[in-house]
C-alpha atoms as a PDB file:
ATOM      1  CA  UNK A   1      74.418 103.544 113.056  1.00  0.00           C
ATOM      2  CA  UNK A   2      77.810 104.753 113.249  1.00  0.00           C
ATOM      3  CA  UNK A   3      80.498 102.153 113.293  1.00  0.00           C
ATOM      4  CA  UNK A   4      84.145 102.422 114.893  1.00  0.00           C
ATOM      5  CA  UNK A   5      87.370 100.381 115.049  1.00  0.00           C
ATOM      6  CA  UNK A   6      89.768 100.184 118.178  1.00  0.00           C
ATOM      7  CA  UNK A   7      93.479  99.245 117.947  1.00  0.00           C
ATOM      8  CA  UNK A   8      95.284  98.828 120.697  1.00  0.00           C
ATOM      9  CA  UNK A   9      98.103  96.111 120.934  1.00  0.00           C
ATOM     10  CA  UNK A  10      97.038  96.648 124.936  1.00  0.00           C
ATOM     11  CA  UNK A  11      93.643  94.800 125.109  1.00  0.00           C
ATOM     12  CA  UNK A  12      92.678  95.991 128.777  1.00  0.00           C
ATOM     13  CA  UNK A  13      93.212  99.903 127.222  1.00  0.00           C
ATOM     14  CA  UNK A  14      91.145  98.652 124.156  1.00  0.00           C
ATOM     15  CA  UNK A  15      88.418  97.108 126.266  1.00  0.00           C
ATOM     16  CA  UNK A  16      88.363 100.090 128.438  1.00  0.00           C
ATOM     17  CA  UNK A  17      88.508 102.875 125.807  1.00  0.00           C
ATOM     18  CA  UNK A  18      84.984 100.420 124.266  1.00  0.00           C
ATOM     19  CA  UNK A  19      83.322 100.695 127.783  1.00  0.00           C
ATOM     20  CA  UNK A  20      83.702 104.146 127.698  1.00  0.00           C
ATOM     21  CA  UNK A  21      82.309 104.762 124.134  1.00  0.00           C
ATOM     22  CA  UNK A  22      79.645 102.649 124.727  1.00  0.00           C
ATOM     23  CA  UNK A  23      78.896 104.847 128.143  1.00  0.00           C
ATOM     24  CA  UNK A  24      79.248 108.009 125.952  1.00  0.00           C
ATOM     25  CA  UNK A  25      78.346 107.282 122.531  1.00  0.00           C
ATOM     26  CA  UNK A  26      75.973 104.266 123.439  1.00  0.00           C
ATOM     27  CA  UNK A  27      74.894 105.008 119.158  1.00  0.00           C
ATOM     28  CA  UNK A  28      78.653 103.945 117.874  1.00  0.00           C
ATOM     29  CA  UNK A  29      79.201 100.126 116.992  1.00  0.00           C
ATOM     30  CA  UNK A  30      82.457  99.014 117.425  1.00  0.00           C
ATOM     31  CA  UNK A  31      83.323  96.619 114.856  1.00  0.00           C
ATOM     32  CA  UNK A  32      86.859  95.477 115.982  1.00  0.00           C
ATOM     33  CA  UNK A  33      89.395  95.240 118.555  1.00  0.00           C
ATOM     34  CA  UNK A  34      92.740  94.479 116.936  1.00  0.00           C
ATOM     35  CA  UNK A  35      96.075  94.253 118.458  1.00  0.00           C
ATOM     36  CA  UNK A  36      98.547  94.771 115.953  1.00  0.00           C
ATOM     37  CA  UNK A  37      98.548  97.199 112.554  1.00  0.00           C
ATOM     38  CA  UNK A  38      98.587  94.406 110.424  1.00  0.00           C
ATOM     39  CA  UNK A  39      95.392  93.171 111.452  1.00  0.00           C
ATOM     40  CA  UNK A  40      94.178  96.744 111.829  1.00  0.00           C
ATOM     41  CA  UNK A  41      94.308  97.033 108.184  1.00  0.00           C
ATOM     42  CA  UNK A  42      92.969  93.842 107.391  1.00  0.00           C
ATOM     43  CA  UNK A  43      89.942  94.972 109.679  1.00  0.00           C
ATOM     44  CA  UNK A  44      89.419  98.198 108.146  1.00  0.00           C
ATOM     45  CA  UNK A  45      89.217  97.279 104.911  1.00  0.00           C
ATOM     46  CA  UNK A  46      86.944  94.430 105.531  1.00  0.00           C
ATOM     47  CA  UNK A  47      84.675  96.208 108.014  1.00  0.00           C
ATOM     48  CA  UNK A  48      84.766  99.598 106.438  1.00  0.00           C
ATOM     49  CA  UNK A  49      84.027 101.711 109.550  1.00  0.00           C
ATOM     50  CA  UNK A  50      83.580 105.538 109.948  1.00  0.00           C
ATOM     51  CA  UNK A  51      85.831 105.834 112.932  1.00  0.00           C
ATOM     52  CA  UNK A  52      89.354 104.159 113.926  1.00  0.00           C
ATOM     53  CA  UNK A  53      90.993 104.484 117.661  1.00  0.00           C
ATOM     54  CA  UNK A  54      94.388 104.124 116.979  1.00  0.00           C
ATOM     55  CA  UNK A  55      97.296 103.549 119.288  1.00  0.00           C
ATOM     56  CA  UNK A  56     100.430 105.004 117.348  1.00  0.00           C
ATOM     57  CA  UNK A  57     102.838 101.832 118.692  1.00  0.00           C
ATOM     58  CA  UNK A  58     101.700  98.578 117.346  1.00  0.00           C
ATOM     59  CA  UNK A  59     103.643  95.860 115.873  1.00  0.00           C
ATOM     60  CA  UNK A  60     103.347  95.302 112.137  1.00  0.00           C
ATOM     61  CA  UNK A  61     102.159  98.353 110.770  1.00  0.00           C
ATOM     62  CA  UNK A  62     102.003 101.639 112.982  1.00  0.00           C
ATOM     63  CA  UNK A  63      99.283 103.818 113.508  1.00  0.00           C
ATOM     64  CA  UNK A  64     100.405 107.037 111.799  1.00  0.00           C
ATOM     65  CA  UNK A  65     101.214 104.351 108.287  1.00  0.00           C
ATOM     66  CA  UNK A  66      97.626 103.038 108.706  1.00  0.00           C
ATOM     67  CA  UNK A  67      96.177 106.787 108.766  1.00  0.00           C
ATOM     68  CA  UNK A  68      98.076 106.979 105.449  1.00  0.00           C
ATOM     69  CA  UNK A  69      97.100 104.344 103.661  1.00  0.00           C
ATOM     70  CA  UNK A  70      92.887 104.763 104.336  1.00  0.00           C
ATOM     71  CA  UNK A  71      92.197 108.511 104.337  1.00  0.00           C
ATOM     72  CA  UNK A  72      88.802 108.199 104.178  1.00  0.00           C
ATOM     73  CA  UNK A  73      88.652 106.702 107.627  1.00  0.00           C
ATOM     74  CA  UNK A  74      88.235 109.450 110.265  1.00  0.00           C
ATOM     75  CA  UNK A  75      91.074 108.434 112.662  1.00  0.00           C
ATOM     76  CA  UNK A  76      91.335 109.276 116.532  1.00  0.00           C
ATOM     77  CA  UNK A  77      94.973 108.862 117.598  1.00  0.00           C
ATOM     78  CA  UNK A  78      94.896 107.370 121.249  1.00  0.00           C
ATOM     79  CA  UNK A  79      98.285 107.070 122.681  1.00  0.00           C
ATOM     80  CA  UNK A  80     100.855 107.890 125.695  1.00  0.00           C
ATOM     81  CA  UNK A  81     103.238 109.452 123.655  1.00  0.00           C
ATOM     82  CA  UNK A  82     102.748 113.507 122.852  1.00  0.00           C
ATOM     83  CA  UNK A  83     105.707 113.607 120.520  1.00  0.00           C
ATOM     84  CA  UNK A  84     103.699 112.080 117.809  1.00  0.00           C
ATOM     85  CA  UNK A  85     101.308 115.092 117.738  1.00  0.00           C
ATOM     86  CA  UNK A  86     102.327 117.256 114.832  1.00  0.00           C
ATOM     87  CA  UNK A  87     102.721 113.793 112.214  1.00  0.00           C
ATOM     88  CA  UNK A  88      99.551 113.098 113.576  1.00  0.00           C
ATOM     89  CA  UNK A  89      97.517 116.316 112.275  1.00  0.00           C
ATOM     90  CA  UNK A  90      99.898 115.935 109.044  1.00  0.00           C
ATOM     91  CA  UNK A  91      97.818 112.841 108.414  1.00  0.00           C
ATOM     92  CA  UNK A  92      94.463 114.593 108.994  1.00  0.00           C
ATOM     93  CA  UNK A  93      93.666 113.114 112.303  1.00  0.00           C
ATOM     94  CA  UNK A  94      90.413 113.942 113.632  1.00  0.00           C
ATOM     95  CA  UNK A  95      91.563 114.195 117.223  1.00  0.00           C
ATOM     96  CA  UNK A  96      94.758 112.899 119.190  1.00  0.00           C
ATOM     97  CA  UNK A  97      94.152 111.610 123.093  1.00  0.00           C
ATOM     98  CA  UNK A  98      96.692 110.723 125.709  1.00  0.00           C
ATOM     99  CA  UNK A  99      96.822 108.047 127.820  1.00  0.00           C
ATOM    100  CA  UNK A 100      95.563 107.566 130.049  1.00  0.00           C
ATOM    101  CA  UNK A 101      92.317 108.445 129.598  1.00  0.00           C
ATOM    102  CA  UNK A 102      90.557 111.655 130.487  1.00  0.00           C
ATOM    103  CA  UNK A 103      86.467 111.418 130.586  1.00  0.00           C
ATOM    104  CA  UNK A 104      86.690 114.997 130.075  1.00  0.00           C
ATOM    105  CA  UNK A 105      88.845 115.040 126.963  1.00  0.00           C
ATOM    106  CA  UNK A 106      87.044 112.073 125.525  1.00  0.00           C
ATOM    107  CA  UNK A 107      83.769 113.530 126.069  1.00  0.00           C
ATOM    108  CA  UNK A 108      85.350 116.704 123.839  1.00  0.00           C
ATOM    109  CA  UNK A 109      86.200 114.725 121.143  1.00  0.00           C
ATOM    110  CA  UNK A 110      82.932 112.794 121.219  1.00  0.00           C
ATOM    111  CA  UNK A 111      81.219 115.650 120.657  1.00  0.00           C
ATOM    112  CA  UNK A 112      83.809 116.754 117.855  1.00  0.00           C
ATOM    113  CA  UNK A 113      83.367 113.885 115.742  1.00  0.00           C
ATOM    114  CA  UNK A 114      79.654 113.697 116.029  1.00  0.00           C
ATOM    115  CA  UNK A 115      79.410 117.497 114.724  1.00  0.00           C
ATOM    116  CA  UNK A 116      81.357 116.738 111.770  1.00  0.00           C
ATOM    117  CA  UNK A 117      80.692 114.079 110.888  1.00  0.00           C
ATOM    118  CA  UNK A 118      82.084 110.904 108.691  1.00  0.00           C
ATOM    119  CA  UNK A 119      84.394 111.661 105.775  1.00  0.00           C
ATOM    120  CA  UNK A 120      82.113 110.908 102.313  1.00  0.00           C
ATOM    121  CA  UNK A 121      83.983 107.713 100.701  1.00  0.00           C
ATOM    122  CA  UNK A 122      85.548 108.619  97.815  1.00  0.00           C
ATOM    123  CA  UNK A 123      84.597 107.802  94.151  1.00  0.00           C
ATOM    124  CA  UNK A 124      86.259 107.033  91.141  1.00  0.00           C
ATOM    125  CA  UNK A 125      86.142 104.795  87.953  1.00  0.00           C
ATOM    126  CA  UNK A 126      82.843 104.326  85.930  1.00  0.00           C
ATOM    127  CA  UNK A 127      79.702 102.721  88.223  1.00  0.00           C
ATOM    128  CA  UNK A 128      81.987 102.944  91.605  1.00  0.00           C
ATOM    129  CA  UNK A 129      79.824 103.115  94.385  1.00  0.00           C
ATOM    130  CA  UNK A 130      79.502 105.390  97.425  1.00  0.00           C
ATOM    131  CA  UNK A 131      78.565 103.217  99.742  1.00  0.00           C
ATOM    132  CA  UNK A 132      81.324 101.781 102.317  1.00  0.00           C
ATOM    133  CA  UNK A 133      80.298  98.445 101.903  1.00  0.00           C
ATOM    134  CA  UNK A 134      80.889  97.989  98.504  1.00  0.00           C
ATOM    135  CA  UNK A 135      84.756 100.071  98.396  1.00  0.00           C
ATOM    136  CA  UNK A 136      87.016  97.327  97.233  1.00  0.00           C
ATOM    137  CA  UNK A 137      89.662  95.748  98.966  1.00  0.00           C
ATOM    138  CA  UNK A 138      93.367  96.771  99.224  1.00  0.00           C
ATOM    139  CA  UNK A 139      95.125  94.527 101.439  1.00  0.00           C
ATOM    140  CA  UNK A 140      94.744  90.904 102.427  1.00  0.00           C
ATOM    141  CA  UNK A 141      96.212  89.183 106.092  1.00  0.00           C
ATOM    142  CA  UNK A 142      98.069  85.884 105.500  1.00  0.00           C
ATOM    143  CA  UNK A 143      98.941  83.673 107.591  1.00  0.00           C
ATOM    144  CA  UNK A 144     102.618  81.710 107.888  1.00  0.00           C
ATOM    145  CA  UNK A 145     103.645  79.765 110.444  1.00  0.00           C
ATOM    146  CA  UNK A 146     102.959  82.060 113.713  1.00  0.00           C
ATOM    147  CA  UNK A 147     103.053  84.908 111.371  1.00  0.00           C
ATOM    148  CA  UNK A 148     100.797  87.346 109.825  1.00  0.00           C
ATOM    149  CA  UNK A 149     101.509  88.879 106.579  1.00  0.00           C
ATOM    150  CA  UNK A 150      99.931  91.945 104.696  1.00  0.00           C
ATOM    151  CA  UNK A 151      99.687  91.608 101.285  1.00  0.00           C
ATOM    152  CA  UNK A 152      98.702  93.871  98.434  1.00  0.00           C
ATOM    153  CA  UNK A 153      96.055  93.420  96.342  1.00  0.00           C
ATOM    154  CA  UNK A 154      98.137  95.094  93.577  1.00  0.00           C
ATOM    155  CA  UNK A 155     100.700  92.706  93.921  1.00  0.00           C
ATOM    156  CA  UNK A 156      97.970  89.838  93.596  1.00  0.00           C
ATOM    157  CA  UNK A 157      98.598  87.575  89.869  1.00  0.00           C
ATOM    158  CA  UNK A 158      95.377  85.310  90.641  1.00  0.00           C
ATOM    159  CA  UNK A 159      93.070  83.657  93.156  1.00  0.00           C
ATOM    160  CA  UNK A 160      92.379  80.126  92.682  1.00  0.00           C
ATOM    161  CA  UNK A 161      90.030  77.923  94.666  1.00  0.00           C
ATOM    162  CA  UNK A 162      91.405  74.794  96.250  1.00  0.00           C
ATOM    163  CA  UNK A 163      88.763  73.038  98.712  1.00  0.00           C
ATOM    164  CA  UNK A 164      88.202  74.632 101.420  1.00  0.00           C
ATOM    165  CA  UNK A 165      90.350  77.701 101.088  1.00  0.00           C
ATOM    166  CA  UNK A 166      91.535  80.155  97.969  1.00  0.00           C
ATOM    167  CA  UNK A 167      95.275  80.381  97.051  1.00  0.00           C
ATOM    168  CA  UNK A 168      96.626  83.789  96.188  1.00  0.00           C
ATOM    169  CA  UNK A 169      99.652  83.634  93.944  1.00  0.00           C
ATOM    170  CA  UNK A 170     101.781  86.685  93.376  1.00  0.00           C
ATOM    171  CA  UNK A 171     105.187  86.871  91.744  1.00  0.00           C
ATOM    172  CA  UNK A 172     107.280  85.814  94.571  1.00  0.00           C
ATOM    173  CA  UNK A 173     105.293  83.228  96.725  1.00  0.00           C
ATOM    174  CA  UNK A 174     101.663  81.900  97.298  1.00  0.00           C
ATOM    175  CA  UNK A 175      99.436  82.138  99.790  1.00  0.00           C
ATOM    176  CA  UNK A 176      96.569  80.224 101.372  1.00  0.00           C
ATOM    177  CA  UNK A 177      93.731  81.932 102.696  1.00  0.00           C
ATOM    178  CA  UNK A 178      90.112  81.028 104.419  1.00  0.00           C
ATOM    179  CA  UNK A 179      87.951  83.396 102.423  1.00  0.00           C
ATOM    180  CA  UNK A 180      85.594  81.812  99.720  1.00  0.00           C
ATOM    181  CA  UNK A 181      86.135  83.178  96.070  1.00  0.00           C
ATOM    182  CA  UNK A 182      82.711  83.797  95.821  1.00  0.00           C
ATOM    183  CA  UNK A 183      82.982  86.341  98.940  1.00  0.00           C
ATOM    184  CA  UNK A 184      86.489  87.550  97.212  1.00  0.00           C
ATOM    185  CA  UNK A 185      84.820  88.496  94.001  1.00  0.00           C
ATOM    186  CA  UNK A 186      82.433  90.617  95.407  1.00  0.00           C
ATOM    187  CA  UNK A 187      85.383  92.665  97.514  1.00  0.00           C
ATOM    188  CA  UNK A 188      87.403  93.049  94.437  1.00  0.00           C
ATOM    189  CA  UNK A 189      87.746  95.968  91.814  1.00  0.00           C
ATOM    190  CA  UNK A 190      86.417  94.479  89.198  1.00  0.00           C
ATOM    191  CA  UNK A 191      88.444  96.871  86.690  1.00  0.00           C
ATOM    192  CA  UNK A 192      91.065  95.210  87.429  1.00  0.00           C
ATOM    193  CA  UNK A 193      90.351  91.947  88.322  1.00  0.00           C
ATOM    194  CA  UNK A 194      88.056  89.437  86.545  1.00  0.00           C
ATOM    195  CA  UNK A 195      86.706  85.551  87.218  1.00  0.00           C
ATOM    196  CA  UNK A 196      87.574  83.545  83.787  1.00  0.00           C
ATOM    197  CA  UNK A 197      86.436  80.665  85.573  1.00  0.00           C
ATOM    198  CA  UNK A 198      84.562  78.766  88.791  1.00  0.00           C
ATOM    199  CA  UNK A 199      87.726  78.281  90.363  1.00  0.00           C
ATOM    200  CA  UNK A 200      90.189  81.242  88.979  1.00  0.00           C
ATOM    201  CA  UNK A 201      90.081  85.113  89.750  1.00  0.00           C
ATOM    202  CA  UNK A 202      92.541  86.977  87.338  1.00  0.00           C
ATOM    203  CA  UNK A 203      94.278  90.296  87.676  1.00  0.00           C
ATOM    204  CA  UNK A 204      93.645  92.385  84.001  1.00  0.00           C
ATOM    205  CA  UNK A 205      97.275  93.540  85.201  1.00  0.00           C
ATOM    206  CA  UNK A 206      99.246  90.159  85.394  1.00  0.00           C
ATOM    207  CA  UNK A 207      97.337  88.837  81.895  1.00  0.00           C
ATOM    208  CA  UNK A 208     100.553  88.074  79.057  1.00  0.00           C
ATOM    209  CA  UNK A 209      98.319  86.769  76.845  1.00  0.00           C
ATOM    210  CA  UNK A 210      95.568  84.729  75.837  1.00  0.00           C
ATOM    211  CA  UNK A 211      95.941  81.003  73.381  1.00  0.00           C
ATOM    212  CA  UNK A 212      93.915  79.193  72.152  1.00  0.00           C
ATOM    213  CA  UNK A 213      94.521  75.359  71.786  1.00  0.00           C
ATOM    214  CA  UNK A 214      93.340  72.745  69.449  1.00  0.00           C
ATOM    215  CA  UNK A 215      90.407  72.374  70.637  1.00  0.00           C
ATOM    216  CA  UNK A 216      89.111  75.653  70.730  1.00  0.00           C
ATOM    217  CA  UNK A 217      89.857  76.265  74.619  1.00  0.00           C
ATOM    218  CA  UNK A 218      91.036  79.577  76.106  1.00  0.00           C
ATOM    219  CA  UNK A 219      94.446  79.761  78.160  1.00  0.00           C
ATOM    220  CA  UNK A 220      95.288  82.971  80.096  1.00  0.00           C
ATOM    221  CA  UNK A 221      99.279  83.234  79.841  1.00  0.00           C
ATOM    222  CA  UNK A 222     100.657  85.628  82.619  1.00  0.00           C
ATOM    223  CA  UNK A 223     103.544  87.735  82.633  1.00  0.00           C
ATOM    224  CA  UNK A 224     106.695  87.227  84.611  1.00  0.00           C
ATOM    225  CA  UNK A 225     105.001  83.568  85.482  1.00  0.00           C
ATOM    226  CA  UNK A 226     104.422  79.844  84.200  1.00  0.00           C
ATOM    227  CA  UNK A 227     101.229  79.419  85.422  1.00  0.00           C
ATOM    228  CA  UNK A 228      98.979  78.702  82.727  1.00  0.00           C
ATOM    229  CA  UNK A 229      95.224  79.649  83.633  1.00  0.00           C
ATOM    230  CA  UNK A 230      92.603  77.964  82.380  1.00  0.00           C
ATOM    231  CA  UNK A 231      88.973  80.139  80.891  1.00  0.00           C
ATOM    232  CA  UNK A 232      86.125  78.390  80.959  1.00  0.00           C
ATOM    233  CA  UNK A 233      83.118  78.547  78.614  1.00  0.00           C
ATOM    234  CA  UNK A 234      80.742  81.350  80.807  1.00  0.00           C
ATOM    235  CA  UNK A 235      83.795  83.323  80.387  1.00  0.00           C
ATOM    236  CA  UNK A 236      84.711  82.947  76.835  1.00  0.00           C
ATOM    237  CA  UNK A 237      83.124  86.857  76.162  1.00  0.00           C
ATOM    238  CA  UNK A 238      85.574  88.573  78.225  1.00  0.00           C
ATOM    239  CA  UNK A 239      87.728  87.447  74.919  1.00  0.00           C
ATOM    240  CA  UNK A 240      85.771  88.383  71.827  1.00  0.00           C
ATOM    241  CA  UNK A 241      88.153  89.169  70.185  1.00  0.00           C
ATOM    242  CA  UNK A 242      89.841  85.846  70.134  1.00  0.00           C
END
């Protein structure tokens, strides 16, 4: 079944852009209804659809930036502005619709995106998958205060379980987020990031170096930081060499 996300910091033109889909293209799932870009990113990369609605105005991140950053989605600009056309197609937009709403004109593009198709994900690295569900994570939603904050994985040191929630450290700050490591794991690339113990996800990237103390346990020294990280005996072999 295909799946679709709708962003629309409007919710009435989001819920009524859905009811027509589902009156058209009863088939398409829609995953997600988010009202601003940064959440529109979070969404996509944790819902991995084949289809994103986009309005080009949103606050955070704005629609033409989001068709940017995930290529691989196919991306329907849906907007009541016609001076964003030409950026638009320069991103590789599947179709671009004006508000408000033509049956019409929506029926067209309907009928466009179900002849060609979803975009193949693409692969790369050894034993990368295919499928959509497994494409790792680039971007994580924070919250602060009554803010929302897009981080990148890149910029990601180390996840560390506390309780009920996972702290991600980077260079400048950390964060607290809801999503179990367990779950996080399974999201990330793991050529770049690896668990070195139950509580402690490491980026290969932010690793200094690795001690050993007088008793013969591991300690994961990062660069640019003080955090010492500990490794715990299961993960011992991703240090042979030590």
């Amino acid at each position: 079944m295909p799946t679709a996300l709708i962003a629309d910091d409007e919710p009435n033109l989001a819920a009524e852009l859905a009811s027509r889909l589902a009156k058209y293209w009863p088939e398409l799932e829609i995953v997600a209804m988010p009202r601003n870009g940064v959440e529109a990113l979070a969404e996509l990369n944790a819902k991995q659809p084949d289809y994103a609605f986009l309005d080009i105005r949103m606050p955070g991140v704005d629609g033409l930036e989001i068709a940017r950053l995930l290529p691989a989605v196919r991306v329907v600009f849906v907007t009541a502005y016609d001076e964003y056309a030409v950026q638009a197609f320069d991103t590789s937009a599947a179709d671009y619709l004006l508000k408000p709403l033509n049956d019409e004109r929506l029926l067209r593009c309907i009928a466009k995106l179900q002849r060609d198709g979803v975009v193949p994900q693409a692969v790369s690295g050894v034993g990368a998958s295919s499928e959509k569900d497994h494409a790792p994570i680039q971007w994580l939603t924070v919250g602060l205060k009554d803010t929302t904050h897009l981080v990148s994985v890149e910029d990601v040191l180390y996840f560390q379980a506390t309780d009920k929630y996972t702290e991600v450290v980077t260079a400048e700050r950390r964060h607290i987020i809801r999503t179990p490591l367990k779950e996080l794991l399974q999201r990330l690339d793991t050529a770049k990031f690896a668990q070195v113990h139950r509580s402690v996800i490491v980026s290969y990237a932010a690793i200094d170096r690795v001690e050993r103390d007088l008793f013969g346990r591991l300690h994961i020294h990062l660069r640019n930081h003080t955090d010492v990280l500990p490794v715990s005996r299961a993960y011992v072999g991703l240090f042979k060499q030590m």
